[in-house]
C-alpha atoms as a PDB file:
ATOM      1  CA  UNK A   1      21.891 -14.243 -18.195  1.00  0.00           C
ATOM      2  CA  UNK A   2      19.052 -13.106 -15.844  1.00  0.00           C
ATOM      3  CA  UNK A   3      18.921 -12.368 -12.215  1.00  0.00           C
ATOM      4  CA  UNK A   4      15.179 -13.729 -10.779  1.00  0.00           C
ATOM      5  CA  UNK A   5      13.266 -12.096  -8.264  1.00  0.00           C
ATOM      6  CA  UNK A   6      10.317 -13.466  -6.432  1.00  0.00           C
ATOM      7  CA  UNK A   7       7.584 -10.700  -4.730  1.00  0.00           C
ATOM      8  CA  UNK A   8       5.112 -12.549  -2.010  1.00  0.00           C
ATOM      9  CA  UNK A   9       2.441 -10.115  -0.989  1.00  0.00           C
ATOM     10  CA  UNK A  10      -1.340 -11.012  -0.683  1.00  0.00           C
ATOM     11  CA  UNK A  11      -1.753  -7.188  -2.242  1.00  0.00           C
ATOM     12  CA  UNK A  12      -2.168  -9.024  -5.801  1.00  0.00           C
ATOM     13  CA  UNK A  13      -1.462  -4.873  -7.361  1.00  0.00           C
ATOM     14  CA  UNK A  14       1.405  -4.576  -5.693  1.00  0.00           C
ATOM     15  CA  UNK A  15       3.076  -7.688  -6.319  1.00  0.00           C
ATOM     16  CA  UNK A  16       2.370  -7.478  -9.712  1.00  0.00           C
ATOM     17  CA  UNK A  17       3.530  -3.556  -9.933  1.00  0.00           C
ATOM     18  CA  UNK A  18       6.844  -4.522  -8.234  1.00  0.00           C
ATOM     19  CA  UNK A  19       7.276  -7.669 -10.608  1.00  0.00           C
ATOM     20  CA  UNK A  20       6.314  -6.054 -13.813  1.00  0.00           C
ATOM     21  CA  UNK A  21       8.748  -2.677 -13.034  1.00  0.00           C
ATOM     22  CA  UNK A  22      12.068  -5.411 -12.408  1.00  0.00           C
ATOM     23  CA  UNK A  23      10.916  -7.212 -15.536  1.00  0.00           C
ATOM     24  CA  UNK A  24      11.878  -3.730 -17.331  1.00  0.00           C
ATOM     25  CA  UNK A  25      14.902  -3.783 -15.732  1.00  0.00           C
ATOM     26  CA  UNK A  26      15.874  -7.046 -17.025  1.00  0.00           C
ATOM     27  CA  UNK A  27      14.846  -9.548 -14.642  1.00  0.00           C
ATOM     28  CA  UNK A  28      12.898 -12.724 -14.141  1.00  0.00           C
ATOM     29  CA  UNK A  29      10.171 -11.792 -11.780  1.00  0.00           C
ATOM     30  CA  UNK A  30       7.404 -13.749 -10.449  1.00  0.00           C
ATOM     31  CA  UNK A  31       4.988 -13.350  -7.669  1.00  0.00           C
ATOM     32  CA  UNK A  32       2.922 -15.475  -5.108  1.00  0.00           C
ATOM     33  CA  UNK A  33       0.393 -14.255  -2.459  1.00  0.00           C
ATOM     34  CA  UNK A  34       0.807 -16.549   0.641  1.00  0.00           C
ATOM     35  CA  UNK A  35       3.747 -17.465   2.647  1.00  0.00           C
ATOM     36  CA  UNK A  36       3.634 -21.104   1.572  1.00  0.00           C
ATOM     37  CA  UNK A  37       3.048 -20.327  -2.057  1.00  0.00           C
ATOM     38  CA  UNK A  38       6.363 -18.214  -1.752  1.00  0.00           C
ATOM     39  CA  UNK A  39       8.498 -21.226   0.190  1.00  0.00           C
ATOM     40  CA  UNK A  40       6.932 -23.518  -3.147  1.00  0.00           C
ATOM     41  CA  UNK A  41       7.683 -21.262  -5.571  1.00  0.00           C
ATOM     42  CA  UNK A  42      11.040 -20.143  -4.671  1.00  0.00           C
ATOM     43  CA  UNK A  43      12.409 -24.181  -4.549  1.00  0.00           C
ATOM     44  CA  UNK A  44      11.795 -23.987  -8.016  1.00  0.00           C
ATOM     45  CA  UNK A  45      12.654 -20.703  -9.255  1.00  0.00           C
ATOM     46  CA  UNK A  46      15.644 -20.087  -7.156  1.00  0.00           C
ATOM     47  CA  UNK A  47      15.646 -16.563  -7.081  1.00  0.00           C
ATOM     48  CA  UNK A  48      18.252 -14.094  -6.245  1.00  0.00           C
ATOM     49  CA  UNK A  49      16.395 -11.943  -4.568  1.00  0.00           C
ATOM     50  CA  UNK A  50      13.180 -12.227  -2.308  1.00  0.00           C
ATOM     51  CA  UNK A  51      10.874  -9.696  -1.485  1.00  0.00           C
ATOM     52  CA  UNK A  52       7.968 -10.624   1.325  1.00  0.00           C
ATOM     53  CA  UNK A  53       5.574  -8.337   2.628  1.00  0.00           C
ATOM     54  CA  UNK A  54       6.521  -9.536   6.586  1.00  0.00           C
ATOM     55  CA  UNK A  55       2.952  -8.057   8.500  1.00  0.00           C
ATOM     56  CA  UNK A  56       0.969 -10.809   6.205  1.00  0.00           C
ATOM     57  CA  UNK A  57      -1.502 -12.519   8.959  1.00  0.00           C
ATOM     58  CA  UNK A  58       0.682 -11.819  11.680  1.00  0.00           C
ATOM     59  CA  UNK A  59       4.607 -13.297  11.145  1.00  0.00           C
ATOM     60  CA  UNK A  60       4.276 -15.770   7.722  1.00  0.00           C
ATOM     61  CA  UNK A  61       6.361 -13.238   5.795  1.00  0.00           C
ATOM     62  CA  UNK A  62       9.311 -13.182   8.391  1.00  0.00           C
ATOM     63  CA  UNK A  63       8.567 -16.408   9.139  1.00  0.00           C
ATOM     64  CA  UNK A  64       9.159 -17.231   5.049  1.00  0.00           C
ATOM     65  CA  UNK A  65      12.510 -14.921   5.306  1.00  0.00           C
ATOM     66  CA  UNK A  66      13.863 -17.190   7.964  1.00  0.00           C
ATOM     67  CA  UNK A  67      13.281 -20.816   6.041  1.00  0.00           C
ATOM     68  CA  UNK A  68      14.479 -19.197   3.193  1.00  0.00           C
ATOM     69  CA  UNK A  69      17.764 -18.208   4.863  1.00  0.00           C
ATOM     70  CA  UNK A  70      18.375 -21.117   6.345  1.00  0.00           C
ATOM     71  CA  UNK A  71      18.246 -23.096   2.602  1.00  0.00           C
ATOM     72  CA  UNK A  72      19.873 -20.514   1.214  1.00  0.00           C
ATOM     73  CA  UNK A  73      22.575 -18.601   4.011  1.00  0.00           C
ATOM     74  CA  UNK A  74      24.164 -15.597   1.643  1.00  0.00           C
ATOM     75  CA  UNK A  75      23.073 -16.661  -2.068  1.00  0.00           C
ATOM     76  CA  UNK A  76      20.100 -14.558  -1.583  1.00  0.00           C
ATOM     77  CA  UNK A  77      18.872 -11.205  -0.502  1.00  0.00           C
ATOM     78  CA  UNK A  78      15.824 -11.187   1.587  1.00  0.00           C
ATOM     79  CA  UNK A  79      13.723  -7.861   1.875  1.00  0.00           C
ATOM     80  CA  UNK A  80      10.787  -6.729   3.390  1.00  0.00           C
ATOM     81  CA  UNK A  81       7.709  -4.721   2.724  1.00  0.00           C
ATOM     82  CA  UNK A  82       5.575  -3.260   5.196  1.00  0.00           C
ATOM     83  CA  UNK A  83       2.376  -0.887   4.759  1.00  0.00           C
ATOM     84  CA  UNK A  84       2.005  -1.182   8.912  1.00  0.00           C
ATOM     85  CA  UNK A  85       4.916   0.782   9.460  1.00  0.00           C
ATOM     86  CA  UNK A  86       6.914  -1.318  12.267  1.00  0.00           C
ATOM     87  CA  UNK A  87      10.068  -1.894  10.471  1.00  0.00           C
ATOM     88  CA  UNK A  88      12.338  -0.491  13.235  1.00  0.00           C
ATOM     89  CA  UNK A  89      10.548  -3.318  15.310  1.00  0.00           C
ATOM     90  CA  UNK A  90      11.238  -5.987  12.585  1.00  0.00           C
ATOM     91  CA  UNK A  91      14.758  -5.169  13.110  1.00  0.00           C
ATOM     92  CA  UNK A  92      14.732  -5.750  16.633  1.00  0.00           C
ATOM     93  CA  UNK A  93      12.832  -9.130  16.368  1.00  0.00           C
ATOM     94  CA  UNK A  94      14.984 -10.027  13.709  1.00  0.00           C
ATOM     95  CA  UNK A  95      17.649  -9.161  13.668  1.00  0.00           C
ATOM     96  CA  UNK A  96      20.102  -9.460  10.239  1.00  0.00           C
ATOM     97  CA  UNK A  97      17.564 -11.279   8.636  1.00  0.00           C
ATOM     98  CA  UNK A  98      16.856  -8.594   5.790  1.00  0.00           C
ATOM     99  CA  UNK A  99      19.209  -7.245   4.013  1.00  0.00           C
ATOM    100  CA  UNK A 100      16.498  -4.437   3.141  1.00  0.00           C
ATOM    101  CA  UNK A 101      13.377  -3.254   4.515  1.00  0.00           C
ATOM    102  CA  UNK A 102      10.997  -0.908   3.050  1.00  0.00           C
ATOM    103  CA  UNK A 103       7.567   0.850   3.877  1.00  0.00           C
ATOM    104  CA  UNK A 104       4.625   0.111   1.258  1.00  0.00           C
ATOM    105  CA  UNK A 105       4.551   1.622  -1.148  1.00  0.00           C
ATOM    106  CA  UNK A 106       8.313   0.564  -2.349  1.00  0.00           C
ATOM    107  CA  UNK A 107       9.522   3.456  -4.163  1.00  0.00           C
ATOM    108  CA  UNK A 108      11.310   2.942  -7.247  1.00  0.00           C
ATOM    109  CA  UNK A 109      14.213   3.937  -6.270  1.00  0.00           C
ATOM    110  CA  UNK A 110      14.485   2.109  -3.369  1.00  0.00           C
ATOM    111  CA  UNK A 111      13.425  -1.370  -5.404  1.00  0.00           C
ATOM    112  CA  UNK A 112      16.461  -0.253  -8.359  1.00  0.00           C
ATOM    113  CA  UNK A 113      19.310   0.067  -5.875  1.00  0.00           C
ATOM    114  CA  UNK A 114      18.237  -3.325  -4.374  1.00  0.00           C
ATOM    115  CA  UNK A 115      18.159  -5.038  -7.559  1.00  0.00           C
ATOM    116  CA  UNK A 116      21.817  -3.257  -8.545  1.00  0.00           C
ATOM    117  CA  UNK A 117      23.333  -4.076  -5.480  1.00  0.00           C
ATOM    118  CA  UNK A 118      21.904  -8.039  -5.581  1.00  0.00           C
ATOM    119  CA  UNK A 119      22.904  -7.761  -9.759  1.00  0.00           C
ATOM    120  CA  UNK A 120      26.728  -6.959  -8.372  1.00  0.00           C
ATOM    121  CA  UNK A 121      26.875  -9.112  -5.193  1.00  0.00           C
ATOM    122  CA  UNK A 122      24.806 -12.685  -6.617  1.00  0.00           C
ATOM    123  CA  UNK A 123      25.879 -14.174  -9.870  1.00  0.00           C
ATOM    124  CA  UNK A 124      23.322 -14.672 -12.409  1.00  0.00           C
ATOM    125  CA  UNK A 125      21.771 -17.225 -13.890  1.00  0.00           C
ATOM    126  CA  UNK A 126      22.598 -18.733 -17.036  1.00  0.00           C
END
């Protein structure tokens, strides 16, 4: 049983880093670099756990976050990633969208007790 995780950031590295470090943790990762990619790619994969870089030409990534939690409600956790700083504004502008926000770059630490708190609250996949 896997949990899947989806990274959208047009930082091809990063997305890649973040994917490839929850794929030794046991999960399905994949990764996209637009906001439409991501919206494309997570009909089909269905992950359990989103992670959108949200300062991607201007609003796509929060824009992303909100179709996605529409479709979804609960059965996914929606995060964001920002290297622009601004996250204390994200929250104002959107407020309980994310269920985690982090500064670029994600520290490891920070990305592990997201993926073991989405591992314990989402069931996985068979």
């Amino acid at each position: 049983m896997h949990h899947r995780l989806l990274v959208v950031d047009d930082n091809v590295d990063l997305a890649d880093a973040v994917a490839a470090l929850a794929e030794t943790w046991g999960w399905e990762a994949r990764t996209c670099h637009s906001a439409k990619d991501g919206a494309l790619v997570e009909e089909v994969f269905l992950p359990h756990v989103v992670i959108t870089d949200v300062y991607k030409t201007a609003t796509q990534g929060a824009h992303l976050a909100q179709e996605l939690r529409q479709r979804r409600g609960d059965t996914l956790m929606l995060a964001a990633m920002s290297g622009c700083g601004g996250l204390m504004d994200l929250e104002r502008r959107y407020p309980q969208l994310f269920d985690a926000a982090f500064e670029k770059p994600v520290s490891t630490d920070a990305l592990r007790n997201l993926l073991r708190v989405a591992a314990e609250k989402l069931p996985a996949a068979r």
